[in-house]
N, C-alpha and C. Protein backbone atom coordinates (compact mmCIF):
# COMPACT_ATOMS: atom_id res chain seq x y z
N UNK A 1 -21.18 -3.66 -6.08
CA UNK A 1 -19.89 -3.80 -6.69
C UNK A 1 -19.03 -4.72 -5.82
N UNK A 2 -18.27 -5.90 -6.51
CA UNK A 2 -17.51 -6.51 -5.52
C UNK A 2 -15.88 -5.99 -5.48
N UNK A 3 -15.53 -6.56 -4.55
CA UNK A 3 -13.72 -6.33 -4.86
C UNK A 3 -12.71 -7.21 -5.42
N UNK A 4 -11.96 -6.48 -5.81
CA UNK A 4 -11.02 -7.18 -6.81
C UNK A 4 -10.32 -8.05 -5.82
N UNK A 5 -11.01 -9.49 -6.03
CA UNK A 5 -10.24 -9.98 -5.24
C UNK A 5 -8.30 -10.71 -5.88
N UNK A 6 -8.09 -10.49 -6.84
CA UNK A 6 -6.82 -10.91 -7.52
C UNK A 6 -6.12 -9.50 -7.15
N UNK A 7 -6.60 -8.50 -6.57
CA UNK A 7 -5.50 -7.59 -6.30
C UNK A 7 -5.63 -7.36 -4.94
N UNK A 8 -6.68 -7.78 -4.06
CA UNK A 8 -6.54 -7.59 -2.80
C UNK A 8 -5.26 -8.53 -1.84
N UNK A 9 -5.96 -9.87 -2.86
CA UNK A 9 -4.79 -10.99 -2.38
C UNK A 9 -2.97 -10.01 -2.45
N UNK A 10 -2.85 -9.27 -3.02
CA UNK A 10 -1.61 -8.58 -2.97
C UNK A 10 -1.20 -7.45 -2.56
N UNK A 11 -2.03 -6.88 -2.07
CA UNK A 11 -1.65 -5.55 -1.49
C UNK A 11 -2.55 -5.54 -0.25
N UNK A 12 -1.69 -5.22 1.15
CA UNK A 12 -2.69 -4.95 2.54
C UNK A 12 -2.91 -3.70 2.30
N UNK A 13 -3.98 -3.31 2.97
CA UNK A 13 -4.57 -1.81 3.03
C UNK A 13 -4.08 -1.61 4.99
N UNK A 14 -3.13 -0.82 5.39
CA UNK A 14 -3.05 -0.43 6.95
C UNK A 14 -4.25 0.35 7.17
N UNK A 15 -3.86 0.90 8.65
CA UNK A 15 -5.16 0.96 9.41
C UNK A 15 -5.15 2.58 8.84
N UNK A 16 -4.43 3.05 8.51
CA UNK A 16 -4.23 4.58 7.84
C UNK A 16 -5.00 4.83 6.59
N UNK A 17 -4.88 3.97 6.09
CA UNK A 17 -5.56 3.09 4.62
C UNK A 17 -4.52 3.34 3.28
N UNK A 18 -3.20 3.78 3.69
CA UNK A 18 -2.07 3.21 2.91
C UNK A 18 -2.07 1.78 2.69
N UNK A 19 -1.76 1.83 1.30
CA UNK A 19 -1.58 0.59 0.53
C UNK A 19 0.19 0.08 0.16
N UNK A 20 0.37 -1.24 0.99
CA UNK A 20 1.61 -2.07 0.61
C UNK A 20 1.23 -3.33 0.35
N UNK A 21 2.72 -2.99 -0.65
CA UNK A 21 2.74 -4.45 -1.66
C UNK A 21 4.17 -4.91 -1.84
N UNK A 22 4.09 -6.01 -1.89
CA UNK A 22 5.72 -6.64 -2.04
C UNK A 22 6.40 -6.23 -2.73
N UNK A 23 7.49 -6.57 -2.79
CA UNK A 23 8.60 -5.56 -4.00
C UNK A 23 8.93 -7.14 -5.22
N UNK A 24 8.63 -7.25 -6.66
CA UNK A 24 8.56 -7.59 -7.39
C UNK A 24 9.91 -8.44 -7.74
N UNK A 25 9.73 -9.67 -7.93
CA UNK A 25 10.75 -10.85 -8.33
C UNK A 25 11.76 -11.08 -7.49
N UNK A 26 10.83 -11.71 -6.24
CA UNK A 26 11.91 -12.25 -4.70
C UNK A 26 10.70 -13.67 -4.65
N UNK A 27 10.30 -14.20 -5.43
CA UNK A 27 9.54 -15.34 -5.32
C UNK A 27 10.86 -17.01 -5.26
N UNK A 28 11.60 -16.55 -6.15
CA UNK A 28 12.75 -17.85 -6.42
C UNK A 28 13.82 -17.67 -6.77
N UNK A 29 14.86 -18.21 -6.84
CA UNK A 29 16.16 -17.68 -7.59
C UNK A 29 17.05 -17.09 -6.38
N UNK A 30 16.35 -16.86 -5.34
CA UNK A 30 16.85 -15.91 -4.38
C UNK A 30 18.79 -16.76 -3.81
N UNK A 31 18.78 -17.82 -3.77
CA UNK A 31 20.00 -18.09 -3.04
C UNK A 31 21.41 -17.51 -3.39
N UNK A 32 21.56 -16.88 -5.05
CA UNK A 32 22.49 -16.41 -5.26
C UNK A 32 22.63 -15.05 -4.76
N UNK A 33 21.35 -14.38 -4.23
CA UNK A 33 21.71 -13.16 -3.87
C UNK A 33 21.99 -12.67 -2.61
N UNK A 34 22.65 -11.89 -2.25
CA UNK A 34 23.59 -11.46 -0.89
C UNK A 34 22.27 -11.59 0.48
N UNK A 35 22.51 -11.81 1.53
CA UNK A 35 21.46 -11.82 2.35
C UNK A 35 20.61 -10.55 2.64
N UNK A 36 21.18 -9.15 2.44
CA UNK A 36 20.60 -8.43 2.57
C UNK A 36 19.54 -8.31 1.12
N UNK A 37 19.93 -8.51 0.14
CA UNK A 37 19.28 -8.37 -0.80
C UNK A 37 18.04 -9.10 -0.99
N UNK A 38 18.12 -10.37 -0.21
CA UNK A 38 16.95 -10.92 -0.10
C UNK A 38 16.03 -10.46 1.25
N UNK A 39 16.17 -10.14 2.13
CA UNK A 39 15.94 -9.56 3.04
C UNK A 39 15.04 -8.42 2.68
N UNK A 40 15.26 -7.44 1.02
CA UNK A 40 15.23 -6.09 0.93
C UNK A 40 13.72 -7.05 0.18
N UNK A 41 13.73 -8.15 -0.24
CA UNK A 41 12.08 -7.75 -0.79
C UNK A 41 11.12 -8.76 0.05
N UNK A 42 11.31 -9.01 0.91
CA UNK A 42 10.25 -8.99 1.97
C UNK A 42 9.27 -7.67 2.45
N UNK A 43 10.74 -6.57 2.39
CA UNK A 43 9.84 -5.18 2.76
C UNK A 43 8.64 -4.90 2.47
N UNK A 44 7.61 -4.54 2.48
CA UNK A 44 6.73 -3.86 1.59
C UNK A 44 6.98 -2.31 1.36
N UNK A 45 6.16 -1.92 0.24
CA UNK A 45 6.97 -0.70 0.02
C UNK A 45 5.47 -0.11 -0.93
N UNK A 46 5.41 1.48 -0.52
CA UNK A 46 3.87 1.84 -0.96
C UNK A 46 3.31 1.08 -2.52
N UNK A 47 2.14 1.63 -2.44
CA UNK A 47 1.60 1.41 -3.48
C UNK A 47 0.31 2.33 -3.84
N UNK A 48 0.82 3.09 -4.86
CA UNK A 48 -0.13 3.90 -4.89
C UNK A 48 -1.40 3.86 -6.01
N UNK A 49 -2.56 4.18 -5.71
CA UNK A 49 -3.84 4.24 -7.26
C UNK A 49 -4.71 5.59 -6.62
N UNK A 50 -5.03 5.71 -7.46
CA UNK A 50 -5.93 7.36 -7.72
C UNK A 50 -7.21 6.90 -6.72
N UNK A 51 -7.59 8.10 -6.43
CA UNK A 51 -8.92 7.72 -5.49
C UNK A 51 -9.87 6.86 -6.23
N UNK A 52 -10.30 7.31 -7.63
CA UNK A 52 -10.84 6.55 -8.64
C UNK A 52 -10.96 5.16 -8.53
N UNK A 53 -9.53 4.58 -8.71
CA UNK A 53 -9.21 3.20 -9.04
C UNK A 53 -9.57 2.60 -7.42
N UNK A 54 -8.54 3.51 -6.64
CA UNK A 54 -9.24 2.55 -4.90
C UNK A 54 -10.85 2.10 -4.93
N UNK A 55 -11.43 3.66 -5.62
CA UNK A 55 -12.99 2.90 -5.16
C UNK A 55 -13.71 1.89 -5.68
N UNK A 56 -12.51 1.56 -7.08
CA UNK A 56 -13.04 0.80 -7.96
C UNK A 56 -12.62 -1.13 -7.51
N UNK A 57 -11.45 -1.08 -7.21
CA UNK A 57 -10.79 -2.35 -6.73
C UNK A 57 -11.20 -2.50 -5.46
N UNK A 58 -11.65 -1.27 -4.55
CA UNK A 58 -11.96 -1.85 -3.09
C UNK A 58 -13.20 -1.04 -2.51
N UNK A 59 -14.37 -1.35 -3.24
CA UNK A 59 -15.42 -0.33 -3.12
C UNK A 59 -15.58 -0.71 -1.53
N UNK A 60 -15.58 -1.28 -0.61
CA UNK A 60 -15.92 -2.09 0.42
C UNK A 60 -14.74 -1.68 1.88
N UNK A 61 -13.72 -1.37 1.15
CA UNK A 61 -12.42 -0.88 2.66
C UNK A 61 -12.99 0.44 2.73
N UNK A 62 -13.01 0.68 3.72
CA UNK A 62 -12.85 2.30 4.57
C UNK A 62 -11.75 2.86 3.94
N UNK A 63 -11.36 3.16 3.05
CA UNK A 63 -10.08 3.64 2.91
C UNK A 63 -10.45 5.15 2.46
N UNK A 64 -9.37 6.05 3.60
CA UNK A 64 -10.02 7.39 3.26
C UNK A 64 -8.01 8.31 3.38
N UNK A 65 -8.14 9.13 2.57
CA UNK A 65 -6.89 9.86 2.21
C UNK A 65 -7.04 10.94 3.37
N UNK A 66 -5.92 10.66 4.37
CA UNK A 66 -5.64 11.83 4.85
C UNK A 66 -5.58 13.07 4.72
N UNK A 67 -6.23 13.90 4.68
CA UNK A 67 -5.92 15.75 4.38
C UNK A 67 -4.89 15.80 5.39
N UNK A 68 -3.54 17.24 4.75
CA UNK A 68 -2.84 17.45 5.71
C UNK A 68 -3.42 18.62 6.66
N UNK A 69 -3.02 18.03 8.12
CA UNK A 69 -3.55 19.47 9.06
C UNK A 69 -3.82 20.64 9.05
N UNK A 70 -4.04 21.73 8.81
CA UNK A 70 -3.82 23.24 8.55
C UNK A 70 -3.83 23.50 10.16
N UNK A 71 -2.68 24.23 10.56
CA UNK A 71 -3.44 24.67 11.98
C UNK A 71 -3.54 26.11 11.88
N UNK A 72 -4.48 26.83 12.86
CA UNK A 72 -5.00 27.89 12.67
C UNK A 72 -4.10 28.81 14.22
N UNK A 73 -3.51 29.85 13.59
CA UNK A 73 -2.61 30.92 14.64
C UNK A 73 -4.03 31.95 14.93
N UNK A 74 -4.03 31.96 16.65
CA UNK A 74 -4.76 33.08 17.14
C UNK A 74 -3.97 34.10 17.54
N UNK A 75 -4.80 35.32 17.01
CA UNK A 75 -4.05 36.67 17.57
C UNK A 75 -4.44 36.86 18.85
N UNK A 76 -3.07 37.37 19.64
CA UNK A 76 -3.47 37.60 21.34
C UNK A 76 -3.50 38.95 21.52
């Protein structure tokens, strides 16, 4: 299976294997808007797909979903 490469080009996978992606329509037009506002879509900002779809667009990244910790109390 290969990877989608038209969606990889847009979203980094971090070393966590959270997925960011740019924030949508900061490509042009930008000079009328306030500096912070252009500033705000440089951010990246999550991006989420079902385990399903990850394995499907990126059969090939390590990308693995954190479980949250459970920690375990000993009786003394």
């Amino acid at each position: 299976m290969k990877t989608n490469k038209s969606l990889a080009k847009r979203i980094k996978i971090t070393k966590n294997g959270k997925l960011k992606a740019r924030k949508p329509g900061f490509n042009h037009f930008n000079a009328k808007q306030r500096r912070v506002k252009q500033l705000q879509g440089r951010v990246p900002v999550d991006f989420t797909l079902s385990n399903k779809l990850r394995g499907r667009f990126f059969p090939h990244a390590n990308i693995r979903v954190k479980k949250a910790k459970t920690e375990t109390v000993e009786a003394k």
